[in-house]
N, C-alpha and C. Protein backbone atom coordinates (compact mmCIF):
# COMPACT_ATOMS: atom_id res chain seq x y z
N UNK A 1 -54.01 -112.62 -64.83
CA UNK A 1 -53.74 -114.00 -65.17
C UNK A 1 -52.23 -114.22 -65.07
N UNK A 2 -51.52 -115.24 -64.06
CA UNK A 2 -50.78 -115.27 -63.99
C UNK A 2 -49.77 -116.77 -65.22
N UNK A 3 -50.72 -116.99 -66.25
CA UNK A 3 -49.90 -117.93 -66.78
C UNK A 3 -50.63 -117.78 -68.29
N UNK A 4 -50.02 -117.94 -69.54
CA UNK A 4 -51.39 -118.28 -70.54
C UNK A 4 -51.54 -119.39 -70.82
N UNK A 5 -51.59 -120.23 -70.10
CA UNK A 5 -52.15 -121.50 -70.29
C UNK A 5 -53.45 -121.59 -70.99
N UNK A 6 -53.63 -122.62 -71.60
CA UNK A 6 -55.62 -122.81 -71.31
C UNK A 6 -56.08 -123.76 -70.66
N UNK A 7 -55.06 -124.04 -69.99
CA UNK A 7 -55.26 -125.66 -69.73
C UNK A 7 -55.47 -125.29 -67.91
N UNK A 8 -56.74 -125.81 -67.62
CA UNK A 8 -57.03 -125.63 -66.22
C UNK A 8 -56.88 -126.85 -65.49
N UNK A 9 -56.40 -127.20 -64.27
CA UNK A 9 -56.56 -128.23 -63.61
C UNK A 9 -58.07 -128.93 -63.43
N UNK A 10 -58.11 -130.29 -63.78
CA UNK A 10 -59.67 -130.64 -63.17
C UNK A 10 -60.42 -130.32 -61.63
N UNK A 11 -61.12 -130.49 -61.26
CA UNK A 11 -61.54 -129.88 -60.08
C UNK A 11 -60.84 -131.32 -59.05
N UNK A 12 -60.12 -130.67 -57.82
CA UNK A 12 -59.59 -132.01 -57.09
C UNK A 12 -58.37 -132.30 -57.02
N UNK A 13 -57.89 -131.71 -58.16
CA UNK A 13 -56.71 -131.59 -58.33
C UNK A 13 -55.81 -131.01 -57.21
N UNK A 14 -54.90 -130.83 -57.31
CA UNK A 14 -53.43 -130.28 -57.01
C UNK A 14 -52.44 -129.81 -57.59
N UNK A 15 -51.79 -128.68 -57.38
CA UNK A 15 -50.56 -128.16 -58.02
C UNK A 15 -49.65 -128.54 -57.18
N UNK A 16 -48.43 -129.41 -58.10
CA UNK A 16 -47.39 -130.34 -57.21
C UNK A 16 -46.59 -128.80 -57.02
N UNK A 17 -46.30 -128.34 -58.22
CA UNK A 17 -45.73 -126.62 -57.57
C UNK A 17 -45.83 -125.92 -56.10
N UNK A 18 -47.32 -125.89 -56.11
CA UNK A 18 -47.89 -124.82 -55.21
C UNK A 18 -47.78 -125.47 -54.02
N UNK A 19 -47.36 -127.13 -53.52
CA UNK A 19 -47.70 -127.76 -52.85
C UNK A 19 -46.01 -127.95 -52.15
N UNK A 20 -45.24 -127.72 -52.90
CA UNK A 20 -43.80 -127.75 -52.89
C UNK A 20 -43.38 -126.33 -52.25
N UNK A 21 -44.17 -125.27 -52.76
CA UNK A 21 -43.64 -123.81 -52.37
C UNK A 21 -44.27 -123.95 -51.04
N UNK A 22 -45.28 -124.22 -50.68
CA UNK A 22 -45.92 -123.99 -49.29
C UNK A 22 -45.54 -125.00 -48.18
N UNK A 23 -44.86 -126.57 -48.78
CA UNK A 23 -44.03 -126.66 -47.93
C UNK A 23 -42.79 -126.48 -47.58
N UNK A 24 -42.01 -125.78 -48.28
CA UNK A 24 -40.75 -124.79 -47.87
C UNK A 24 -41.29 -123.78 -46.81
N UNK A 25 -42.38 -123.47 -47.13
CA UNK A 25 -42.99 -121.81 -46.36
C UNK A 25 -42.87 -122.50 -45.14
N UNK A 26 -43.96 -123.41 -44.94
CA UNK A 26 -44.17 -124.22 -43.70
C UNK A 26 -42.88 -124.80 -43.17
N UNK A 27 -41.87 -125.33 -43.64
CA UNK A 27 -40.40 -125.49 -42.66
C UNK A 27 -39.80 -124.47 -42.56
N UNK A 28 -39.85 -123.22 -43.20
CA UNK A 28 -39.22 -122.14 -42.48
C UNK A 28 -39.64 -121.23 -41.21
N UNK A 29 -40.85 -121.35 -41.50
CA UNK A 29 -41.66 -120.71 -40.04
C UNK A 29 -41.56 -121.65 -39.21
N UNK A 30 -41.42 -123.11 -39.67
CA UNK A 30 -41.11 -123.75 -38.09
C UNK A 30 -39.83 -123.54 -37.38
N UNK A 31 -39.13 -122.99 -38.41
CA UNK A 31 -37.81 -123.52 -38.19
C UNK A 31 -37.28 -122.10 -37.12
N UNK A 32 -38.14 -121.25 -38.02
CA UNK A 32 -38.27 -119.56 -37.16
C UNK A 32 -38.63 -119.79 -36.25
N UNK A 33 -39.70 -120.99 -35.38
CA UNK A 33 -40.38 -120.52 -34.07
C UNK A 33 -39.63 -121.33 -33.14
N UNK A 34 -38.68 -122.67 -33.98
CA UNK A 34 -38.11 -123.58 -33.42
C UNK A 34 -36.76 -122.70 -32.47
N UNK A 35 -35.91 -121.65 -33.84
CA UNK A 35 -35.33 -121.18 -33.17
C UNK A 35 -35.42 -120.35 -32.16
N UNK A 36 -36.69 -119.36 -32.11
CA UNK A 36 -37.45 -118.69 -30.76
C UNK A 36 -37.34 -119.12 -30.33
N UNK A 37 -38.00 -120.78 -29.51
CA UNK A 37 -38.52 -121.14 -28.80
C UNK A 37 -37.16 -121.99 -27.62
N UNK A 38 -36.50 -122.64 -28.75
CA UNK A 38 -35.20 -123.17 -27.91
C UNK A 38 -33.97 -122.49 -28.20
N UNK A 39 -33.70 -121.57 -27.54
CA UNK A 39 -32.67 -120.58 -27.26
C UNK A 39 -31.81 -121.01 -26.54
N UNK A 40 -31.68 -121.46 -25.26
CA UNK A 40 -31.01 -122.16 -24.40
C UNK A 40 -30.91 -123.53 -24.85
N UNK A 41 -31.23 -124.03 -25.18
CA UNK A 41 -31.18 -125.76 -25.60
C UNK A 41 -30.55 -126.00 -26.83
N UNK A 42 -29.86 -125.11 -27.35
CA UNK A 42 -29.45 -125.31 -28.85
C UNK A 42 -27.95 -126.12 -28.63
N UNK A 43 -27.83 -126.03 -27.70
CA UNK A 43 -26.49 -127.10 -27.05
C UNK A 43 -26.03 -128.40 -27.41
N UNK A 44 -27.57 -128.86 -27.82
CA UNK A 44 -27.51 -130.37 -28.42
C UNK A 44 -27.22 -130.40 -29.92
N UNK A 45 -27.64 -129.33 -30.11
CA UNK A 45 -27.18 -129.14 -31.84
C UNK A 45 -25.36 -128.77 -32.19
N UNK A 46 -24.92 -128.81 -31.24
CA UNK A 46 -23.81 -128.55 -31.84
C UNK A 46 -22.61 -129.28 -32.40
N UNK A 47 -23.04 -130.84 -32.69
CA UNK A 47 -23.22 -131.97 -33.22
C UNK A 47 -23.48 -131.78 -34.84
N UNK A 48 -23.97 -130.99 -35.12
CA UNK A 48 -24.52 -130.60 -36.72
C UNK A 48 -24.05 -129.45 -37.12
N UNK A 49 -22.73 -129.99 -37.63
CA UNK A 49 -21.91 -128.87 -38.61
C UNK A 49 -22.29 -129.27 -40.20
N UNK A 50 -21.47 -128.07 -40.62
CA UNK A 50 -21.68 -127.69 -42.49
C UNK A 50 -21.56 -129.42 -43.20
N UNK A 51 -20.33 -129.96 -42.53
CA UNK A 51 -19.51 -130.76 -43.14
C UNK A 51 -20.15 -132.54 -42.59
N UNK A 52 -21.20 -132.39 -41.66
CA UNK A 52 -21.46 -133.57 -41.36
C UNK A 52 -23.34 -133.39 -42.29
N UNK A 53 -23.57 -132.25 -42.17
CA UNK A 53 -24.82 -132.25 -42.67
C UNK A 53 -24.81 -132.48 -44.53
N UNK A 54 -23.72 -132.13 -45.14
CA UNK A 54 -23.14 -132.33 -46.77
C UNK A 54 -22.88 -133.50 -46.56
N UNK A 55 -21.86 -134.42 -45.83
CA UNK A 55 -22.13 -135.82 -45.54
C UNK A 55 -23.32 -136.41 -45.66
N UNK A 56 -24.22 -135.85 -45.08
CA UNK A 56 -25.59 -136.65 -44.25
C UNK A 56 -26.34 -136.61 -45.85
N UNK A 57 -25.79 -135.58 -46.68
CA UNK A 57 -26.77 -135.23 -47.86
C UNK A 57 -26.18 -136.10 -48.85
N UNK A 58 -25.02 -136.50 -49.11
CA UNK A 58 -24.49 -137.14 -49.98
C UNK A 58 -24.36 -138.63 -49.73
N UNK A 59 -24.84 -139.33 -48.75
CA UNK A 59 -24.97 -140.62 -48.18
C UNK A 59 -26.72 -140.75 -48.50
N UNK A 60 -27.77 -139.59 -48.72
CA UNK A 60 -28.73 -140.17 -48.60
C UNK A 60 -28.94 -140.20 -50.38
N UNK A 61 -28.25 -139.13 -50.80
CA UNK A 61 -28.52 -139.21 -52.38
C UNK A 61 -28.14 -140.41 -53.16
N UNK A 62 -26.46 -140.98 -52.59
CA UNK A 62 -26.19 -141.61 -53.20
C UNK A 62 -26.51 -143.03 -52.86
N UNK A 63 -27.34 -143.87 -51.67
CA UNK A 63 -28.73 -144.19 -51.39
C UNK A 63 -29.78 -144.31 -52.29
N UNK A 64 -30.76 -143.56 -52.41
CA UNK A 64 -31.38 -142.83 -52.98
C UNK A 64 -31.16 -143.19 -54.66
N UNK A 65 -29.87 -143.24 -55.12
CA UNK A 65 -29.53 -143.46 -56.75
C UNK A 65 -29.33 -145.20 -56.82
N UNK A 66 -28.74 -145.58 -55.91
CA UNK A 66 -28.64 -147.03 -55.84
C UNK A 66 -29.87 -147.74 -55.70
N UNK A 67 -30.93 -146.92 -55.02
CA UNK A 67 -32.14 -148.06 -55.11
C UNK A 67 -33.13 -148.18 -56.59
N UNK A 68 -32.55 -146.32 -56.89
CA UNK A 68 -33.67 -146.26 -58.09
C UNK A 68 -33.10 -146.91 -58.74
N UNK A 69 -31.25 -147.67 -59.06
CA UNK A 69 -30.38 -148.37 -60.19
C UNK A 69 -31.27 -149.65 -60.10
N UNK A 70 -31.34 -150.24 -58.78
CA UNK A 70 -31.55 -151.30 -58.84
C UNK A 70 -32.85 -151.77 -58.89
N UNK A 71 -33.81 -150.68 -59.00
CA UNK A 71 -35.48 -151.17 -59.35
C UNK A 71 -35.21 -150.89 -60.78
N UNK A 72 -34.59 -150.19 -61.48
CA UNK A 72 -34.92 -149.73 -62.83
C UNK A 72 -34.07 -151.14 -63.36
N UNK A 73 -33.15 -151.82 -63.62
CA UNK A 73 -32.69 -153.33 -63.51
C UNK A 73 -33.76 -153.81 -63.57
N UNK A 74 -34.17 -153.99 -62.34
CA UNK A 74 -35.36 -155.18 -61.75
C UNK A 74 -36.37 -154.64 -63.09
N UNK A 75 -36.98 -153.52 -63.13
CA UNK A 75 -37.81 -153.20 -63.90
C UNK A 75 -37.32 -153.99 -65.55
N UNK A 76 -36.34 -153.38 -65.67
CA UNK A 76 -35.43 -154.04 -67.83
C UNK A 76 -35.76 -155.25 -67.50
N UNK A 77 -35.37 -156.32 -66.30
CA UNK A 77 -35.59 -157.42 -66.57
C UNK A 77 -36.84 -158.15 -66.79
N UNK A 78 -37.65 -157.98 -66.02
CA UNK A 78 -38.74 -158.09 -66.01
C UNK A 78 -39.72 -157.92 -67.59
N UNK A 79 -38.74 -157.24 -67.74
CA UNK A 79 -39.84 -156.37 -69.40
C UNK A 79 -39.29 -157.64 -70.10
N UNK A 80 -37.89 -157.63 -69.88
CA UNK A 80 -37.53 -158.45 -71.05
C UNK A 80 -37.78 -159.76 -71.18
N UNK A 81 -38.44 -160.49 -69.61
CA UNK A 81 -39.02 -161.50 -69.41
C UNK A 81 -40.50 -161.55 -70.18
N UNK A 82 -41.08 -160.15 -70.34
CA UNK A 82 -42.21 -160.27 -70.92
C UNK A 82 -42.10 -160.53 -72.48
N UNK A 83 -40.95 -160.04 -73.27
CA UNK A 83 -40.82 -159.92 -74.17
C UNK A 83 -39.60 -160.29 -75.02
N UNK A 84 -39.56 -161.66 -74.95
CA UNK A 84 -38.70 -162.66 -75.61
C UNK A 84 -38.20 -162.07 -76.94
N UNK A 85 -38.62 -161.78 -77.47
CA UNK A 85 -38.77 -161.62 -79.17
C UNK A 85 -38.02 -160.40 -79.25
N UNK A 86 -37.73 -159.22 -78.48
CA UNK A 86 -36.97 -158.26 -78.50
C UNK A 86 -35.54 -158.44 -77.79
N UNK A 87 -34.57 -157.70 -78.79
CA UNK A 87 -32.96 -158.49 -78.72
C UNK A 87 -32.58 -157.55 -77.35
N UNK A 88 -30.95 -157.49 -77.22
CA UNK A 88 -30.51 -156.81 -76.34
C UNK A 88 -30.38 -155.27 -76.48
N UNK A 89 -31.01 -154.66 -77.37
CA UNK A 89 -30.99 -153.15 -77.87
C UNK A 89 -32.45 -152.89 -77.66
N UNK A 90 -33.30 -153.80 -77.35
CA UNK A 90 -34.73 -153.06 -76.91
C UNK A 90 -35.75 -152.93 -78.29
N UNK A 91 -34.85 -153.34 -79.40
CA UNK A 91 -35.76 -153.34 -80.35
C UNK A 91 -35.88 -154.72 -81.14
N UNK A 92 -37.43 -154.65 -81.66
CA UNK A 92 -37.66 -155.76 -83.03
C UNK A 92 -37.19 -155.80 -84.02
N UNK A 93 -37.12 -156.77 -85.00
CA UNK A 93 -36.91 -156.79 -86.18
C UNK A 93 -38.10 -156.30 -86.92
N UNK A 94 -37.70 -155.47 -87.88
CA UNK A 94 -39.05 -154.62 -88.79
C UNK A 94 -39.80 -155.82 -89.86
N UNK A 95 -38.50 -156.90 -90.05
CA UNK A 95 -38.97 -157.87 -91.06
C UNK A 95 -40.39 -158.54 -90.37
N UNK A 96 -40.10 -158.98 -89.51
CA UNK A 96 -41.13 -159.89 -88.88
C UNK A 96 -42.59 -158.97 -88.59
N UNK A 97 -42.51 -157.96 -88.79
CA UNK A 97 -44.25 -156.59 -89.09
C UNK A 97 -44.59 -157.11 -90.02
N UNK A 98 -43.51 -156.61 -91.46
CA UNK A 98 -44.42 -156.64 -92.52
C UNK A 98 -44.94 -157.44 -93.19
């Protein structure tokens, strides 16, 4: 037994884990047969250095953070359209429960 869980997945399921490790597996063997296969042609790649690919990664993250800023916004507002009665701190007054 590799975990002590007791808790079993329902049948149908998926492990987002197991599904994450096997696609790493799967881009590295491509990436192994990619490099086999085009040996001579790697010419076009030489366009993709350390410093443009850390670029390429930090333009998509910070992307990536700006859209989730601006749905999670869109999202507060929205709530707070639903819910008049709660101030600018997200909470009620306890008086008005009891």
């Amino acid at each position: 037994m590799l975990t002590l869980s007791k808790n079993r997945p329902a049948r149908g399921s998926f492990c987002h884990r197991c599904q994450v490790i096997r696609f790493f597996v799967i881009c590295a063997v491509m990436l192994a047969i990619f490099a086999l296969v085009a040996d001579d042609r790697l010419h076009y790649l030489q366009a993709v250095t350390p410093m443009r690919a850390a670029i390429a990664i930090w333009i998509v993250g910070i992307a990536g953070f700006v859209v989730k800023l601006v749905l999670w916004r869109l999202d507060k507002r929205q709530a707070q359209a639903r819910n008049p009665a709660d101030d600018a701190s997200g909470t009620s007054d306890d008086r008005e429960q009891a």
